[in-house]
C-alpha atoms as a PDB file:
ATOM      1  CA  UNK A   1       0.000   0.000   0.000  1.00  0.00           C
ATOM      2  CA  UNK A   2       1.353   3.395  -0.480  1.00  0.00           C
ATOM      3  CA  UNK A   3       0.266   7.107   0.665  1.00  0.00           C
ATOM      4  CA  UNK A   4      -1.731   7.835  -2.470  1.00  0.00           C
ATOM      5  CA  UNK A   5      -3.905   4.768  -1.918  1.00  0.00           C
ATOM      6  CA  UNK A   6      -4.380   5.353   1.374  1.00  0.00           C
ATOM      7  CA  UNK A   7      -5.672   8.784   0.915  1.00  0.00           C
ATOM      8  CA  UNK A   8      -8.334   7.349  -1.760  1.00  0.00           C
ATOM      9  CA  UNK A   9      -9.611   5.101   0.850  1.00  0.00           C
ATOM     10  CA  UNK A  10      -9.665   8.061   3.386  1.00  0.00           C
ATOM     11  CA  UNK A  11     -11.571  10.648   0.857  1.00  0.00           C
ATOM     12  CA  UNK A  12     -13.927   7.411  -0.208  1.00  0.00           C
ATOM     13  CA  UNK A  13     -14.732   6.716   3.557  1.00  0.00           C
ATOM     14  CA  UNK A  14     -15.234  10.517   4.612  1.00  0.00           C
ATOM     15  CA  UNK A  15     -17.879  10.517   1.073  1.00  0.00           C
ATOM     16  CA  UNK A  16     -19.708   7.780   2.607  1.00  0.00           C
ATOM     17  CA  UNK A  17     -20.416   9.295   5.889  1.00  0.00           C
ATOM     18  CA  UNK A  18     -23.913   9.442   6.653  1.00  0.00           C
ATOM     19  CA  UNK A  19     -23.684  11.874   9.974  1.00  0.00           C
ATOM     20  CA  UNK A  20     -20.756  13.997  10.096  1.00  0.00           C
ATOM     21  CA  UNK A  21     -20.623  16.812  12.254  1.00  0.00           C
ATOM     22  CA  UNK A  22     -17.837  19.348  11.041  1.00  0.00           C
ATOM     23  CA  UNK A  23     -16.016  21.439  13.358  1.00  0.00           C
ATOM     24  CA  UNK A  24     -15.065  24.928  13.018  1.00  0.00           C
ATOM     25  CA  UNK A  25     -11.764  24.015  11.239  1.00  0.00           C
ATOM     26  CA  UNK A  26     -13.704  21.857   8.726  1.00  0.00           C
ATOM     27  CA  UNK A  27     -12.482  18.706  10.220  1.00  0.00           C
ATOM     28  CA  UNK A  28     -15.309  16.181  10.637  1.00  0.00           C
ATOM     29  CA  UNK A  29     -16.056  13.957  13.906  1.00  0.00           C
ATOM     30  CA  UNK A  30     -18.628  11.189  13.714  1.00  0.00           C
ATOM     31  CA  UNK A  31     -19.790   8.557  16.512  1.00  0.00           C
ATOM     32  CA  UNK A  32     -18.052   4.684  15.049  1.00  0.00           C
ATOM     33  CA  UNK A  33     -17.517   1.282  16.585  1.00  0.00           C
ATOM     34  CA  UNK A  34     -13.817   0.828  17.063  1.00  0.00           C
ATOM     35  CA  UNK A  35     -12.516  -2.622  16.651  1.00  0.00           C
ATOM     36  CA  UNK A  36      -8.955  -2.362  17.694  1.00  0.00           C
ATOM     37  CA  UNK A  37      -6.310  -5.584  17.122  1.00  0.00           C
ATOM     38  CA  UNK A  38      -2.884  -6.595  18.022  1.00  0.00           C
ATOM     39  CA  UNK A  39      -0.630  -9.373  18.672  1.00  0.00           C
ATOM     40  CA  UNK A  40      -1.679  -9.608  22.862  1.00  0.00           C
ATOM     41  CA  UNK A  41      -5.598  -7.539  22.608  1.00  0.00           C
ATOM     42  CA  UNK A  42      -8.331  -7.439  20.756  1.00  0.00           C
ATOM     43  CA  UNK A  43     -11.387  -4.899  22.141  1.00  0.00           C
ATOM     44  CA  UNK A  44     -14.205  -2.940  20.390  1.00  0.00           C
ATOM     45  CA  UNK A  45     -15.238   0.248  21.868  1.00  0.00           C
ATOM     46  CA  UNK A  46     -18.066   2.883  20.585  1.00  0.00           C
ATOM     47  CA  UNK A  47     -15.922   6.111  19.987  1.00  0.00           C
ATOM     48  CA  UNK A  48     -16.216   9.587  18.249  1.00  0.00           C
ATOM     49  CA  UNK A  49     -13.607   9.683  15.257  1.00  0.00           C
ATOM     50  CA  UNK A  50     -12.445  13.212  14.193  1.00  0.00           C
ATOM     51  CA  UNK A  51     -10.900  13.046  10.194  1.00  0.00           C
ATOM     52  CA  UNK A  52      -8.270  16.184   9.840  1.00  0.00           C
ATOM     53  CA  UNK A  53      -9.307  17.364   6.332  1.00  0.00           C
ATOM     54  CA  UNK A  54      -7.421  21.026   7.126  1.00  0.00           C
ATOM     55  CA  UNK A  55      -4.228  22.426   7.870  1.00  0.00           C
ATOM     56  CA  UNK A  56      -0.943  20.568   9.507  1.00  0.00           C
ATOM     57  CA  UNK A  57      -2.805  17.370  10.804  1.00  0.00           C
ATOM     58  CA  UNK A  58      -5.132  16.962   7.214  1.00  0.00           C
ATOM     59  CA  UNK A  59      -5.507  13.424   6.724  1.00  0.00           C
ATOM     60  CA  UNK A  60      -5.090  12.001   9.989  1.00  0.00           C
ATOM     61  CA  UNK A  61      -7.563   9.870  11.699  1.00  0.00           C
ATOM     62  CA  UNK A  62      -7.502  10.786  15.641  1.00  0.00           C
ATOM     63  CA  UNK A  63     -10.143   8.143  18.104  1.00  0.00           C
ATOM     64  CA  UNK A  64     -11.144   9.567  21.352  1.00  0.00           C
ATOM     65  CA  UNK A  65      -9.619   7.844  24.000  1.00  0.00           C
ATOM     66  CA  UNK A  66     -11.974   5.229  26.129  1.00  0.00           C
ATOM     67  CA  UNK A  67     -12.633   2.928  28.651  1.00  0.00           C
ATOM     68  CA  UNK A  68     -11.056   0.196  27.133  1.00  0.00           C
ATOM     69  CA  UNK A  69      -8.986   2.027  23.988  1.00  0.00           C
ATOM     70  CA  UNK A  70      -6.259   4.535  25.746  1.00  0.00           C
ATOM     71  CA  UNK A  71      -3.266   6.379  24.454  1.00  0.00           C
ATOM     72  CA  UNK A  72      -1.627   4.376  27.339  1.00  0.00           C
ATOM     73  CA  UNK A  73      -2.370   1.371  25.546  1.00  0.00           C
ATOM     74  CA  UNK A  74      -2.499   1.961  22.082  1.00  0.00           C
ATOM     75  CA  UNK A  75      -1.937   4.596  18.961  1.00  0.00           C
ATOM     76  CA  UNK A  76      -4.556   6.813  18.911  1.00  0.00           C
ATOM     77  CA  UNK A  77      -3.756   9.226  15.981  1.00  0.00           C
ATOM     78  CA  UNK A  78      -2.961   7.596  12.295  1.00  0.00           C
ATOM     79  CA  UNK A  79      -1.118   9.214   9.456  1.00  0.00           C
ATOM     80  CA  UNK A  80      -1.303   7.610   6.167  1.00  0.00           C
ATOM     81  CA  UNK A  81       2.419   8.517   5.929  1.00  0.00           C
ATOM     82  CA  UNK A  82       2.851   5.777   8.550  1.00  0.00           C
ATOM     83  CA  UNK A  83      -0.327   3.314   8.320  1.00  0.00           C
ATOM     84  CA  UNK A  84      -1.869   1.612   5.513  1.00  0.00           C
ATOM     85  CA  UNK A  85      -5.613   2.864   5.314  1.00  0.00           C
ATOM     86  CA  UNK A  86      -8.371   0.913   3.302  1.00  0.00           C
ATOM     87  CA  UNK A  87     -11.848   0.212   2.897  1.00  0.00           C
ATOM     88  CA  UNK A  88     -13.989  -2.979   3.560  1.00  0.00           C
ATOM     89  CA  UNK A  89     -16.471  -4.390   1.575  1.00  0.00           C
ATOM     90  CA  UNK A  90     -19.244  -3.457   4.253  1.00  0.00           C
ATOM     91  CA  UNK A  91     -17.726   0.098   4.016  1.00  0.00           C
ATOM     92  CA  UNK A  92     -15.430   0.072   7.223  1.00  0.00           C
ATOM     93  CA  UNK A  93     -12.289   1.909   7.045  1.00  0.00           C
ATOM     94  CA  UNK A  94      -9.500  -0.394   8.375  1.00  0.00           C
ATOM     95  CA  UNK A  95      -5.825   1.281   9.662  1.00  0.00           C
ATOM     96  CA  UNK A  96      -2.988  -1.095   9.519  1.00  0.00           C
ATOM     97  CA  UNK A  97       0.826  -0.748  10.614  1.00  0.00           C
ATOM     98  CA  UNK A  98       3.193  -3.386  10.764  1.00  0.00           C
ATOM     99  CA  UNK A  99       6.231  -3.865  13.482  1.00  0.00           C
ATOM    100  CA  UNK A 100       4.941  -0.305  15.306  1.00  0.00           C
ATOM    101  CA  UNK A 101       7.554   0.261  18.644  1.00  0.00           C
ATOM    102  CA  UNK A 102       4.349   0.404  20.988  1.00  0.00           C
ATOM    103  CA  UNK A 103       2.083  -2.468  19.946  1.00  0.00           C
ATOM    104  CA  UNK A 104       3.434  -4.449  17.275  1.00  0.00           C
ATOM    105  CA  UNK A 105       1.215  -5.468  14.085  1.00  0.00           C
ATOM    106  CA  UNK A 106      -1.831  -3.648  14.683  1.00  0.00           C
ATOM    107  CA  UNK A 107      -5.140  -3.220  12.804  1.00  0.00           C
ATOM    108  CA  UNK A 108      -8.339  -0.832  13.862  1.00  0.00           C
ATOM    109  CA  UNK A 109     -11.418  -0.922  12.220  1.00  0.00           C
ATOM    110  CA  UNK A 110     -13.695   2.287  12.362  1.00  0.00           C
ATOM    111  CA  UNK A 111     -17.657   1.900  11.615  1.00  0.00           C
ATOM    112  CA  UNK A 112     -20.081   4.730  11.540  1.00  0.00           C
ATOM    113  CA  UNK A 113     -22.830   4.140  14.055  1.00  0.00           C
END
């Protein structure tokens, strides 16, 4: 995968959204069911997504930390400098990195509630 696919997938997903609520920046944030998993974990969490479509951060998918899904614990901010982004066939985007220093092999899933 490469950066230019990965932004495809991102524009395709943010298209599809069905409830986006856009900030003042013209980022959007939207309610999804996070799957997150690695190697050692494997949890799903409902979270509010925000996708950076302005300025320094544009492009980069940033989950609310939860209960269950913490910056403590995992990555919660993805680039796709860094991760591989792509969609599902039932529309999900799914965030993939390989051999990250924290985690390992990691994959989220993000679906719009």
């Amino acid at each position: 995968m490469n950066t230019t696919q990965s932004l495809d997938a991102l524009a395709k997903f943010t298209r599809q959204l069905k409830a986006p609520r856009e900030t003042e920046n013209g980022d959007v944030c939207f309610d999804s069911s996070v799957n997150y998993k690695s190697k050692s974990n494997s949890v799903t969490e409902t979270l509010e997504v925000k996708i950076c479509l302005t300025g320094y951060s544009a492009n980069k998918v940033v989950l609310s930390s939860g209960k269950k899904i913490t910056a403590k614990l995992m990555y919660l901010e993805f680039n796709p400098e860094f991760q591989d982004y792509t969609i599902a066939k039932n529309g999900s985007l799914i965030i993939k990195q390989s051999n990250s220093q924290k985690i390992g092999d990691y994959e989220v899933t993000i679906q719009e509630r």
